[in-house]
PDB file of N, CA and C in Angstrom:
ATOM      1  N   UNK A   1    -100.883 -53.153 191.704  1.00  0.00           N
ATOM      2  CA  UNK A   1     -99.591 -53.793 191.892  1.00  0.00           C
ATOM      3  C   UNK A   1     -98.507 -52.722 191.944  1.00  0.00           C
ATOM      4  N   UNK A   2     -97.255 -52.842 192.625  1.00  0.00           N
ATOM      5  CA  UNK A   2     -96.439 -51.985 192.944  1.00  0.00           C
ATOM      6  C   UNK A   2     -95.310 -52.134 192.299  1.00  0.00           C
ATOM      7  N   UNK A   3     -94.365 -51.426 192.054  1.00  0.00           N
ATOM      8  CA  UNK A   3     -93.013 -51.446 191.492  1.00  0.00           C
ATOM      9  C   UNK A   3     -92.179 -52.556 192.559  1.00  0.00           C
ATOM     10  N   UNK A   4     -91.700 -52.780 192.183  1.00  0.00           N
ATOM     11  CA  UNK A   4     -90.048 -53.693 192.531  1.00  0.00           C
ATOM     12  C   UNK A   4     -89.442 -52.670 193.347  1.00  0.00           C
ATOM     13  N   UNK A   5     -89.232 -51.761 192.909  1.00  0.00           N
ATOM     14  CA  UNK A   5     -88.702 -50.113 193.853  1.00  0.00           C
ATOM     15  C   UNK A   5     -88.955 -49.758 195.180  1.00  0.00           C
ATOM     16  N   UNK A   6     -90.595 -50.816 195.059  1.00  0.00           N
ATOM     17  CA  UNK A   6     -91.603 -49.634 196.186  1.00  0.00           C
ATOM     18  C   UNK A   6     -91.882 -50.912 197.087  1.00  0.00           C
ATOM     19  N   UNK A   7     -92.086 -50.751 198.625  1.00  0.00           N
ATOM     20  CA  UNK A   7     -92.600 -51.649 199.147  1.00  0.00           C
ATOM     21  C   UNK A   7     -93.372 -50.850 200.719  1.00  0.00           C
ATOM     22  N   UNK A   8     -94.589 -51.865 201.356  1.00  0.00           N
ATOM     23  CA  UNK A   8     -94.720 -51.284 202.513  1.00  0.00           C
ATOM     24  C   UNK A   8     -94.048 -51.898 203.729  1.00  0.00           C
ATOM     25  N   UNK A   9     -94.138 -50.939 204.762  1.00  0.00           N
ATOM     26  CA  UNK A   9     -93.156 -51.837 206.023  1.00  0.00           C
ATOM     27  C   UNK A   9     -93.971 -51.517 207.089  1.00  0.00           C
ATOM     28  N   UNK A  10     -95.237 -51.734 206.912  1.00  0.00           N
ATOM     29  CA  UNK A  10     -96.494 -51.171 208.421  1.00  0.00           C
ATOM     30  C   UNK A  10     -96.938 -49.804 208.270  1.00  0.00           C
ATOM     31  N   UNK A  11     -96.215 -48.397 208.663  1.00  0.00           N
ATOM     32  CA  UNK A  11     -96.745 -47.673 208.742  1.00  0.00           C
ATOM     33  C   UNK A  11     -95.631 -46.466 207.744  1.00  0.00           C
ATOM     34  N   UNK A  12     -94.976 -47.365 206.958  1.00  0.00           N
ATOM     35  CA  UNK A  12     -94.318 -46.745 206.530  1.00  0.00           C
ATOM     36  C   UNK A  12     -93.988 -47.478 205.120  1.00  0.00           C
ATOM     37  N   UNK A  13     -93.377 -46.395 204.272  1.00  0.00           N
ATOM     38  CA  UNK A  13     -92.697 -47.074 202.500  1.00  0.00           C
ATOM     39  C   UNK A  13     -91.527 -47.347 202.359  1.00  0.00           C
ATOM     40  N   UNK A  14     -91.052 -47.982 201.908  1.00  0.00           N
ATOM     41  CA  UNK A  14     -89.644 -48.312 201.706  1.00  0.00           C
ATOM     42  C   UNK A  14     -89.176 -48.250 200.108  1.00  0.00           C
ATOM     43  N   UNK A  15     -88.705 -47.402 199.735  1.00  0.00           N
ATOM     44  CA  UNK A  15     -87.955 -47.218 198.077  1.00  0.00           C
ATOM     45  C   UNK A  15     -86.607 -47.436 198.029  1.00  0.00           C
ATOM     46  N   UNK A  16     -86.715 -48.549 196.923  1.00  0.00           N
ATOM     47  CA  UNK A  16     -84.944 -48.709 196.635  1.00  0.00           C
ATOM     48  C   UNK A  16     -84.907 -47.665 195.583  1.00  0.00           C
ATOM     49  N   UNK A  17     -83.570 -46.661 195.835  1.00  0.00           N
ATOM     50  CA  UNK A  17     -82.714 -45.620 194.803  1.00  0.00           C
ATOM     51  C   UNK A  17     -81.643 -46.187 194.615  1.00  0.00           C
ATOM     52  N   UNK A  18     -81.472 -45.530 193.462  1.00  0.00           N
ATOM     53  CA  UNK A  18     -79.674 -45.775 192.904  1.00  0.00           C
ATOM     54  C   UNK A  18     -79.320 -44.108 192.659  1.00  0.00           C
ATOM     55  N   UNK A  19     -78.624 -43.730 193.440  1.00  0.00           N
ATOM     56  CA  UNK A  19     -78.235 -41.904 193.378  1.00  0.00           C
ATOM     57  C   UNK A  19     -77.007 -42.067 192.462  1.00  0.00           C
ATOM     58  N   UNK A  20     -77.219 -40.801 191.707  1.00  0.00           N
ATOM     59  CA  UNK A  20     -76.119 -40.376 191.124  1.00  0.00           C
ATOM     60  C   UNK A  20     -75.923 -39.215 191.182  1.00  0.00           C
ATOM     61  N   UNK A  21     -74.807 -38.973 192.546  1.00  0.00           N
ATOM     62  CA  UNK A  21     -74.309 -37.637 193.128  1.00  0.00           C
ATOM     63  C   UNK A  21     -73.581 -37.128 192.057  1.00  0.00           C
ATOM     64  N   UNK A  22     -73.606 -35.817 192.126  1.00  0.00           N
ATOM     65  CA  UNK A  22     -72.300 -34.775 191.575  1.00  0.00           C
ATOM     66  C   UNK A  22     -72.944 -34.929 190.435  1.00  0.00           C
ATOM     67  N   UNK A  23     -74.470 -34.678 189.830  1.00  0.00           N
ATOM     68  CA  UNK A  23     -75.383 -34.129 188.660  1.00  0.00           C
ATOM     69  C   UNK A  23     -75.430 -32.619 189.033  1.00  0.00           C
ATOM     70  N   UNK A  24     -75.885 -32.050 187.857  1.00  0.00           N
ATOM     71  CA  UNK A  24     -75.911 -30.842 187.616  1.00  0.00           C
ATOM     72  C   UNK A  24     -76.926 -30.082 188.146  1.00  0.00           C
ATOM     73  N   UNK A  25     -78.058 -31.224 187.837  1.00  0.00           N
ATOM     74  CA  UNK A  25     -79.356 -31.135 188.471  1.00  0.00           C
ATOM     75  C   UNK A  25     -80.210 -32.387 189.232  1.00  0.00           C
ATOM     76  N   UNK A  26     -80.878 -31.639 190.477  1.00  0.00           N
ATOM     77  CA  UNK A  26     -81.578 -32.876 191.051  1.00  0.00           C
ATOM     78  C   UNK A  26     -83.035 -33.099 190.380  1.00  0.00           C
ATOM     79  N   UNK A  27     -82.909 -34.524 190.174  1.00  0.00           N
ATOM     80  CA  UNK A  27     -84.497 -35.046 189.687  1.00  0.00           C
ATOM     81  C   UNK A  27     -84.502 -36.452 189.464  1.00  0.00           C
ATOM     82  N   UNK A  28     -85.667 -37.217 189.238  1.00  0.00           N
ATOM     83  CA  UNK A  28     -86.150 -38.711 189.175  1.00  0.00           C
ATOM     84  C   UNK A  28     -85.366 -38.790 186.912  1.00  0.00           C
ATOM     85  N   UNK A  29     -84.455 -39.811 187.492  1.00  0.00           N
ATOM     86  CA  UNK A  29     -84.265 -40.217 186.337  1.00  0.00           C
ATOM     87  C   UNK A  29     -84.997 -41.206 185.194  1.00  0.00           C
ATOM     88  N   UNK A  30     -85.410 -42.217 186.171  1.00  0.00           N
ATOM     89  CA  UNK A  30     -86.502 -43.545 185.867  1.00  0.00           C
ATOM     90  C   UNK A  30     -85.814 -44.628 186.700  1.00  0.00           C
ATOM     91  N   UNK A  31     -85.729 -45.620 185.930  1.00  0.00           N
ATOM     92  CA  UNK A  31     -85.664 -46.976 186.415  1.00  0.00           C
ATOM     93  C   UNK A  31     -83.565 -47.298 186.136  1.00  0.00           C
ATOM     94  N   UNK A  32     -83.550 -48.364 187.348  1.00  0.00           N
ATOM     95  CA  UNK A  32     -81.832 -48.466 187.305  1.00  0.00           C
ATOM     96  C   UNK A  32     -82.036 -50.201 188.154  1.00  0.00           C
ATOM     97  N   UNK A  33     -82.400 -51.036 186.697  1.00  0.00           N
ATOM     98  CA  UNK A  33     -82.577 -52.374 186.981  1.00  0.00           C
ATOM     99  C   UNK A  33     -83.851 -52.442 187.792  1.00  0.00           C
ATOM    100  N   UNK A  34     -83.809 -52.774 189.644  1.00  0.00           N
ATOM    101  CA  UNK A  34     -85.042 -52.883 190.790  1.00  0.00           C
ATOM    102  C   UNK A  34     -85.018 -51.772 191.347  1.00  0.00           C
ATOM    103  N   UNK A  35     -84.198 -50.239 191.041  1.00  0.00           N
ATOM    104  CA  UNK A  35     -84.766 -49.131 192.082  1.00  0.00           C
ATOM    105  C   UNK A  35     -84.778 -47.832 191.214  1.00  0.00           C
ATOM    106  N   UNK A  36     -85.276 -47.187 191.353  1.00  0.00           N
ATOM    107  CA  UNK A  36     -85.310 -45.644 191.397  1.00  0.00           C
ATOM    108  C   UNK A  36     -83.909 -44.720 190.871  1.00  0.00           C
ATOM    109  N   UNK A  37     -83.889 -44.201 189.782  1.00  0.00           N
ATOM    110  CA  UNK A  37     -82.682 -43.592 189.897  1.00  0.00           C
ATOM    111  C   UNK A  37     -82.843 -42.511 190.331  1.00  0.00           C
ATOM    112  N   UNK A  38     -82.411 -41.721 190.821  1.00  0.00           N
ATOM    113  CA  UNK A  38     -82.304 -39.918 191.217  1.00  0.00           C
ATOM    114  C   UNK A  38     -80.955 -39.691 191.683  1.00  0.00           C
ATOM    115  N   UNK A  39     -81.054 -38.564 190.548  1.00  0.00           N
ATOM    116  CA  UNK A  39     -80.169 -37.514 190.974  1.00  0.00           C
ATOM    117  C   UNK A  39     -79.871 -36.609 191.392  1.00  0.00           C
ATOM    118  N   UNK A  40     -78.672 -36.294 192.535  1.00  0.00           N
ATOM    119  CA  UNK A  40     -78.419 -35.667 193.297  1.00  0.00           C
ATOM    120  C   UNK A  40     -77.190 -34.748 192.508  1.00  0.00           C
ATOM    121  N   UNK A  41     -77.985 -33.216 193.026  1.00  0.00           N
ATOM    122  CA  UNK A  41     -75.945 -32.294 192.983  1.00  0.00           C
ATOM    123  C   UNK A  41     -75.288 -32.218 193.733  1.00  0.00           C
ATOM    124  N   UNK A  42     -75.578 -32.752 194.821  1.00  0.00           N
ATOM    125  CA  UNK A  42     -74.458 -32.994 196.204  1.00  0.00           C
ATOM    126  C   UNK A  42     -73.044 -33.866 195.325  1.00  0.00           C
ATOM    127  N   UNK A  43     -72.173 -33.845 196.236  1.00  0.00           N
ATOM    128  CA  UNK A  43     -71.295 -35.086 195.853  1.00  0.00           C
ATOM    129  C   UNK A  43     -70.973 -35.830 196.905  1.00  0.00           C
ATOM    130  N   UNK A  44     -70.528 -37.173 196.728  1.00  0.00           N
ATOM    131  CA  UNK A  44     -70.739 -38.376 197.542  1.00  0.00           C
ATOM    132  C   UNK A  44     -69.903 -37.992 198.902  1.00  0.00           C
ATOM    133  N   UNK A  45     -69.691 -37.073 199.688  1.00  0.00           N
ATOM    134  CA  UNK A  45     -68.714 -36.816 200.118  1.00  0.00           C
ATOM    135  C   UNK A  45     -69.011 -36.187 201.662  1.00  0.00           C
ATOM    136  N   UNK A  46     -68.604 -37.134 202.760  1.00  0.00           N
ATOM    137  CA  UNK A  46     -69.089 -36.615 203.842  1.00  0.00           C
ATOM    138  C   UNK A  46     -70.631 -36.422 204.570  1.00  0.00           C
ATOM    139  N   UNK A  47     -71.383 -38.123 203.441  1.00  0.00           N
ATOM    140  CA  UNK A  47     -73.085 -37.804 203.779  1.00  0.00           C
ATOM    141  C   UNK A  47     -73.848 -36.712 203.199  1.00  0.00           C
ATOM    142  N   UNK A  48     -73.074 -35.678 202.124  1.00  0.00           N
ATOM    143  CA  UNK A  48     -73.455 -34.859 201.734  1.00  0.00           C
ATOM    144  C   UNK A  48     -74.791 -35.445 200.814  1.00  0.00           C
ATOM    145  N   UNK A  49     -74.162 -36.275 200.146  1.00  0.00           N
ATOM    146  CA  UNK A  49     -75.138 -37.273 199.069  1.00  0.00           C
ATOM    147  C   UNK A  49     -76.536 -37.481 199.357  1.00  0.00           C
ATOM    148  N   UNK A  50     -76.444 -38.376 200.718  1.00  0.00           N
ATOM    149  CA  UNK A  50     -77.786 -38.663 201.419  1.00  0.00           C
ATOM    150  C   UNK A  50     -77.900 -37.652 201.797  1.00  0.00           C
ATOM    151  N   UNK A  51     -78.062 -36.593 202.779  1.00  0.00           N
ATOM    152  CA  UNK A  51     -78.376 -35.521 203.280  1.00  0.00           C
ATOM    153  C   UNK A  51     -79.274 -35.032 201.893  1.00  0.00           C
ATOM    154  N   UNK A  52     -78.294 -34.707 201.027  1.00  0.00           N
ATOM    155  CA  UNK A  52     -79.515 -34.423 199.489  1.00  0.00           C
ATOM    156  C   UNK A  52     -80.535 -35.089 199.235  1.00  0.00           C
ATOM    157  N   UNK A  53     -80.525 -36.306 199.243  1.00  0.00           N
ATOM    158  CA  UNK A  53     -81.673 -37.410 198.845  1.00  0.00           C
ATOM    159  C   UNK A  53     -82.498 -37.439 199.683  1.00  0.00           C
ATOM    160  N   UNK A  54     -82.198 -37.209 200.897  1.00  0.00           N
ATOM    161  CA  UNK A  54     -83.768 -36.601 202.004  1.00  0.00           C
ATOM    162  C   UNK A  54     -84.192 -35.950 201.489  1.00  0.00           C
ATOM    163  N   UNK A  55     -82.906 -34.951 201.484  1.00  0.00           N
ATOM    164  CA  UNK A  55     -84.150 -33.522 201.436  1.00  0.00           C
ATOM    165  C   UNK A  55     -84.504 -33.590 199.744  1.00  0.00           C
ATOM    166  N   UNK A  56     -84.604 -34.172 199.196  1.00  0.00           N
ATOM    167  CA  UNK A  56     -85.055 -34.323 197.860  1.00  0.00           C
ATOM    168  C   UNK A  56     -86.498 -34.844 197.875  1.00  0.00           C
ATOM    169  N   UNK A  57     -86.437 -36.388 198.729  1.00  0.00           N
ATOM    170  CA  UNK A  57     -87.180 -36.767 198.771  1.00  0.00           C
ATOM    171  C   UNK A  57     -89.001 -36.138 200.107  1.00  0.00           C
ATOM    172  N   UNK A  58     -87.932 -35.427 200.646  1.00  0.00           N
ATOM    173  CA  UNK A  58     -88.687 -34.446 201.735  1.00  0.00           C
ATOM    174  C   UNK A  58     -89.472 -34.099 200.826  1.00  0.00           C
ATOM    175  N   UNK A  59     -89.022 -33.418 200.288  1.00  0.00           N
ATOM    176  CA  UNK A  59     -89.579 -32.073 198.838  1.00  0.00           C
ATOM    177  C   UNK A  59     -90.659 -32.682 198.288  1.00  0.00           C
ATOM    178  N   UNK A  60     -90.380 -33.494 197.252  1.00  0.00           N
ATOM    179  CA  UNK A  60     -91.063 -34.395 196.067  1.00  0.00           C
ATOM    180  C   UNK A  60     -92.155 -35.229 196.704  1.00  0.00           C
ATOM    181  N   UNK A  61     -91.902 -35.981 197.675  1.00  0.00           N
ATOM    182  CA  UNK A  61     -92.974 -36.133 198.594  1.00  0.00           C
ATOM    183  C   UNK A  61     -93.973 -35.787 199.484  1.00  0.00           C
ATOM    184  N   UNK A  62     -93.354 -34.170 199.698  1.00  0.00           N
ATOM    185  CA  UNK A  62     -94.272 -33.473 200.478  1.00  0.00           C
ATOM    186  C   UNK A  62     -94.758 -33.880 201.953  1.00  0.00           C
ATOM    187  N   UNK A  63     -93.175 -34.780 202.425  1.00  0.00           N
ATOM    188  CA  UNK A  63     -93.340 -35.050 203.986  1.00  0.00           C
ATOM    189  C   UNK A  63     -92.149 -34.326 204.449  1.00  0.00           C
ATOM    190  N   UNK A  64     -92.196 -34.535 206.014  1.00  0.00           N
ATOM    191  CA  UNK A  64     -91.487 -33.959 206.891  1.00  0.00           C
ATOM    192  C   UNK A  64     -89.597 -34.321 206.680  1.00  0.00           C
ATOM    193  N   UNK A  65     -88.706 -33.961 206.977  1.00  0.00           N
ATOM    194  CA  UNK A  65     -87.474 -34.524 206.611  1.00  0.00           C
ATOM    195  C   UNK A  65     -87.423 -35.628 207.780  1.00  0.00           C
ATOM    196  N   UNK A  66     -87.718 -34.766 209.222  1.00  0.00           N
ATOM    197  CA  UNK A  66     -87.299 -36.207 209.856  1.00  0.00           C
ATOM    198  C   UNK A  66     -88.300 -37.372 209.760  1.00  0.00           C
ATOM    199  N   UNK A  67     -89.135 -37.697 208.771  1.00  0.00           N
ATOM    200  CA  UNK A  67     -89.797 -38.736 208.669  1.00  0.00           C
ATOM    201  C   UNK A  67     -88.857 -39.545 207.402  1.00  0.00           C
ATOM    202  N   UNK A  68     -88.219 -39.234 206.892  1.00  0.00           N
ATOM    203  CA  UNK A  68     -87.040 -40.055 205.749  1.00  0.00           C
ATOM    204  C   UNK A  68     -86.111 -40.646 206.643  1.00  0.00           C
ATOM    205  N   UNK A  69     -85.600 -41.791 206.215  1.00  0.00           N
ATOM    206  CA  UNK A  69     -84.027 -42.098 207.231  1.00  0.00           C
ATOM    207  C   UNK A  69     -83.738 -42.946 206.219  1.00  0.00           C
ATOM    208  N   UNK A  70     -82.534 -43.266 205.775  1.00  0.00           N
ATOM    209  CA  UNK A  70     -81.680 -44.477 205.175  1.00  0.00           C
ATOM    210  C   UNK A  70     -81.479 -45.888 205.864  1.00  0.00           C
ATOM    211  N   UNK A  71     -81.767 -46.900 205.611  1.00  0.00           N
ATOM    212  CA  UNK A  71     -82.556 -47.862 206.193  1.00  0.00           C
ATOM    213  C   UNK A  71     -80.796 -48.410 205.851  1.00  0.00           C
ATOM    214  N   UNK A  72     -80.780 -48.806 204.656  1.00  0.00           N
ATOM    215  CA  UNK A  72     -79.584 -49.370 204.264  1.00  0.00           C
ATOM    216  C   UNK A  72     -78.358 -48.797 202.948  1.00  0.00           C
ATOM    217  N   UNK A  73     -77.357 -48.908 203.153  1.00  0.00           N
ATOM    218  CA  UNK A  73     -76.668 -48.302 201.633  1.00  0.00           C
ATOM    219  C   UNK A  73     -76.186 -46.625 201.884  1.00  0.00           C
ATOM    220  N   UNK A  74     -75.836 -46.524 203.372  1.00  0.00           N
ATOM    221  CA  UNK A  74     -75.128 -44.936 203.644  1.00  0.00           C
ATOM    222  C   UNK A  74     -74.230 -44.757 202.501  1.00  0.00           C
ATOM    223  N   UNK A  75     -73.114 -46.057 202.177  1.00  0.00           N
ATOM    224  CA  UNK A  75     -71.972 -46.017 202.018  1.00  0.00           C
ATOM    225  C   UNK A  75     -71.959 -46.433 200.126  1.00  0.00           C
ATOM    226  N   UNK A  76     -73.248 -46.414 199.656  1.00  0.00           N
ATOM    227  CA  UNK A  76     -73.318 -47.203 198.549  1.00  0.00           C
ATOM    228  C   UNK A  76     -74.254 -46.194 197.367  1.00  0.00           C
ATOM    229  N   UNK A  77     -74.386 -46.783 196.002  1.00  0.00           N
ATOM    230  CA  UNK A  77     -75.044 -45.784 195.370  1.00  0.00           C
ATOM    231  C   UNK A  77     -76.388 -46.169 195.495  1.00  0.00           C
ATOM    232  N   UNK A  78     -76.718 -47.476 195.903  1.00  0.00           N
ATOM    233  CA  UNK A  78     -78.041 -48.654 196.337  1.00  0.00           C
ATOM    234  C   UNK A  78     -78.593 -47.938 197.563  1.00  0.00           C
ATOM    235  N   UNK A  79     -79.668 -47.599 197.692  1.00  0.00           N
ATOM    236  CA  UNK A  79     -79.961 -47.319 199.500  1.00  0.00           C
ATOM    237  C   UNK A  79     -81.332 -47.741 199.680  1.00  0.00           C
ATOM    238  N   UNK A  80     -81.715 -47.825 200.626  1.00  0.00           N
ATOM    239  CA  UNK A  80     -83.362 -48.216 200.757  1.00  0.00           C
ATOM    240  C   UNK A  80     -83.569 -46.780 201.690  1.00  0.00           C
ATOM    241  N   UNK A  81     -84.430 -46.505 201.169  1.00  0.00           N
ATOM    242  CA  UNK A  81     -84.991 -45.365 202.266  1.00  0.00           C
ATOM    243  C   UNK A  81     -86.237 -45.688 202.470  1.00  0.00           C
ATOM    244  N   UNK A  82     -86.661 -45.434 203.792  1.00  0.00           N
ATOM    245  CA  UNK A  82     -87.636 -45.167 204.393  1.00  0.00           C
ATOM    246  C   UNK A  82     -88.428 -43.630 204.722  1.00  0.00           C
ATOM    247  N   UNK A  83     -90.133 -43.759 204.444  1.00  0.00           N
ATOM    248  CA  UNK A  83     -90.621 -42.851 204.554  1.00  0.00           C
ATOM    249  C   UNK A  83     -91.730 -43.036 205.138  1.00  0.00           C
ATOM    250  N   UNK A  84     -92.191 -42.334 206.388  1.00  0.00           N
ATOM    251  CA  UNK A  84     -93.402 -42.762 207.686  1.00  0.00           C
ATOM    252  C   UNK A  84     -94.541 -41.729 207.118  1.00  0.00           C
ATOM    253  N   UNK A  85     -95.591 -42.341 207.184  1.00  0.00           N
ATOM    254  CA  UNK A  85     -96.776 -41.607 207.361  1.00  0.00           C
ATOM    255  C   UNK A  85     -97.220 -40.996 205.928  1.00  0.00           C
ATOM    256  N   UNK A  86     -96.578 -42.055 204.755  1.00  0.00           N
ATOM    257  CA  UNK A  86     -97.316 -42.052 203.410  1.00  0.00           C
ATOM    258  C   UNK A  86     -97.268 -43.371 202.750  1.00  0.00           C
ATOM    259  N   UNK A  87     -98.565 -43.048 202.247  1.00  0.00           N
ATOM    260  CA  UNK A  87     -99.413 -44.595 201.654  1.00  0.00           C
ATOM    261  C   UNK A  87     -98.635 -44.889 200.384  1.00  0.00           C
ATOM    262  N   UNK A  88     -98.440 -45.959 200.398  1.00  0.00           N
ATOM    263  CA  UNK A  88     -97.725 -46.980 199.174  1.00  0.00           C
ATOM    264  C   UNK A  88     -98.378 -46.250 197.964  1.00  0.00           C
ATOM    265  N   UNK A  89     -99.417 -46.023 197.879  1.00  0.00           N
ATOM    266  CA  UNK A  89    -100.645 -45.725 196.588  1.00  0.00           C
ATOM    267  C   UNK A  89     -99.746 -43.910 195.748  1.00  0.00           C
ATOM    268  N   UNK A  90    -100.047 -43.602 197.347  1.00  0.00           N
ATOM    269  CA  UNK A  90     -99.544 -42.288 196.973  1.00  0.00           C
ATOM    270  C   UNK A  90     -98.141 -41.721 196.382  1.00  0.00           C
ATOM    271  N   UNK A  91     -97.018 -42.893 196.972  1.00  0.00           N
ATOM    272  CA  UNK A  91     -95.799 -42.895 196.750  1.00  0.00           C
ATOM    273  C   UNK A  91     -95.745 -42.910 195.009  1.00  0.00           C
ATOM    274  N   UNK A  92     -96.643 -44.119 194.932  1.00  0.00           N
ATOM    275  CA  UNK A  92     -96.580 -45.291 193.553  1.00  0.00           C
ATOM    276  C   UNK A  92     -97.210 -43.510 192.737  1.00  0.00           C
ATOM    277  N   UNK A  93     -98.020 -42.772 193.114  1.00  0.00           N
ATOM    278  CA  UNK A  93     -98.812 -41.963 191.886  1.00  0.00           C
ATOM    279  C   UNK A  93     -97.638 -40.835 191.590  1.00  0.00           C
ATOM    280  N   UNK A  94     -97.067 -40.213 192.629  1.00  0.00           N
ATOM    281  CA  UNK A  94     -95.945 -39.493 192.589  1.00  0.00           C
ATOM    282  C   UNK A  94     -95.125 -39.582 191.462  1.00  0.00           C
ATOM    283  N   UNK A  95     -94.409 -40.667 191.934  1.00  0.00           N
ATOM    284  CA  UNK A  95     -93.392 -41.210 190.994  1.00  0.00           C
ATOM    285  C   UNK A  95     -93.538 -41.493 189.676  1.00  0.00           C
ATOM    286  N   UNK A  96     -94.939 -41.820 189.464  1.00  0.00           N
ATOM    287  CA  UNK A  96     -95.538 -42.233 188.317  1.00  0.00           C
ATOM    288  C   UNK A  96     -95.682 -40.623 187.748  1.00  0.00           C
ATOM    289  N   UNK A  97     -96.313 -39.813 188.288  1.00  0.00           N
ATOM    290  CA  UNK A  97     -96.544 -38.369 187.797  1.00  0.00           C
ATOM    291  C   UNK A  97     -95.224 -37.873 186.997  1.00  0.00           C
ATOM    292  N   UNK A  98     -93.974 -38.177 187.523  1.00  0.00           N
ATOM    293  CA  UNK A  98     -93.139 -37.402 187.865  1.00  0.00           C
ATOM    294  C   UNK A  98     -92.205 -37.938 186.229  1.00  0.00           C
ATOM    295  N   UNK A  99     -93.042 -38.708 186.255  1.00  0.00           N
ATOM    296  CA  UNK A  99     -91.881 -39.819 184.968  1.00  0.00           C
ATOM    297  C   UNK A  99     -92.860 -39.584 183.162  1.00  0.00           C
TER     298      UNK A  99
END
């Protein structure tokens, strides 16, 4: 069974985050109600935010950047991101590792 956080969308994962830009340091905080917290040292400012949370999630996931995109929530601390060409299982062990 999967987190509330985590979902599949065909050939791809979908994770709800709650970012909290302008941290000191980037990393998986835990849980923020139904998504993911992570934090970003970007600050919210000019896409800088998301631009971080790719490439965060690039990293930590160990996929390509242009396989991440922001599905929904450019403008919000809520976002759904999308990630192509990794298995729900694998997402779910990650995250789980990481916590």
């Amino acid at each position: 069974m999967s987190a509330k956080w985590l979902s599949s969308n065909g050939d791809s994962v979908v994770i709800q985050v709650y970012v909290q830009p302008g941290a000191k340091k980037a990393g998986i905080v835990g849980l923020h109600g139904d998504a993911i917290k992570i934090k970003i040292s970007s600050p919210p400012v000019d896409g800088q935010a998301n631009e971080a949370l790719c490439q965060f999630l690039s990293f930590f996931l160990d996929v390509s950047l242009k396989h991440i995109s922001i599905l929904r929530g450019h403008q919000s601390r809520t976002k759904f991101v999308q990630v192509i060409g990794i298995s729900l299982p694998l997402v779910q062990k990650k995250f789980d590792e990481s916590r």
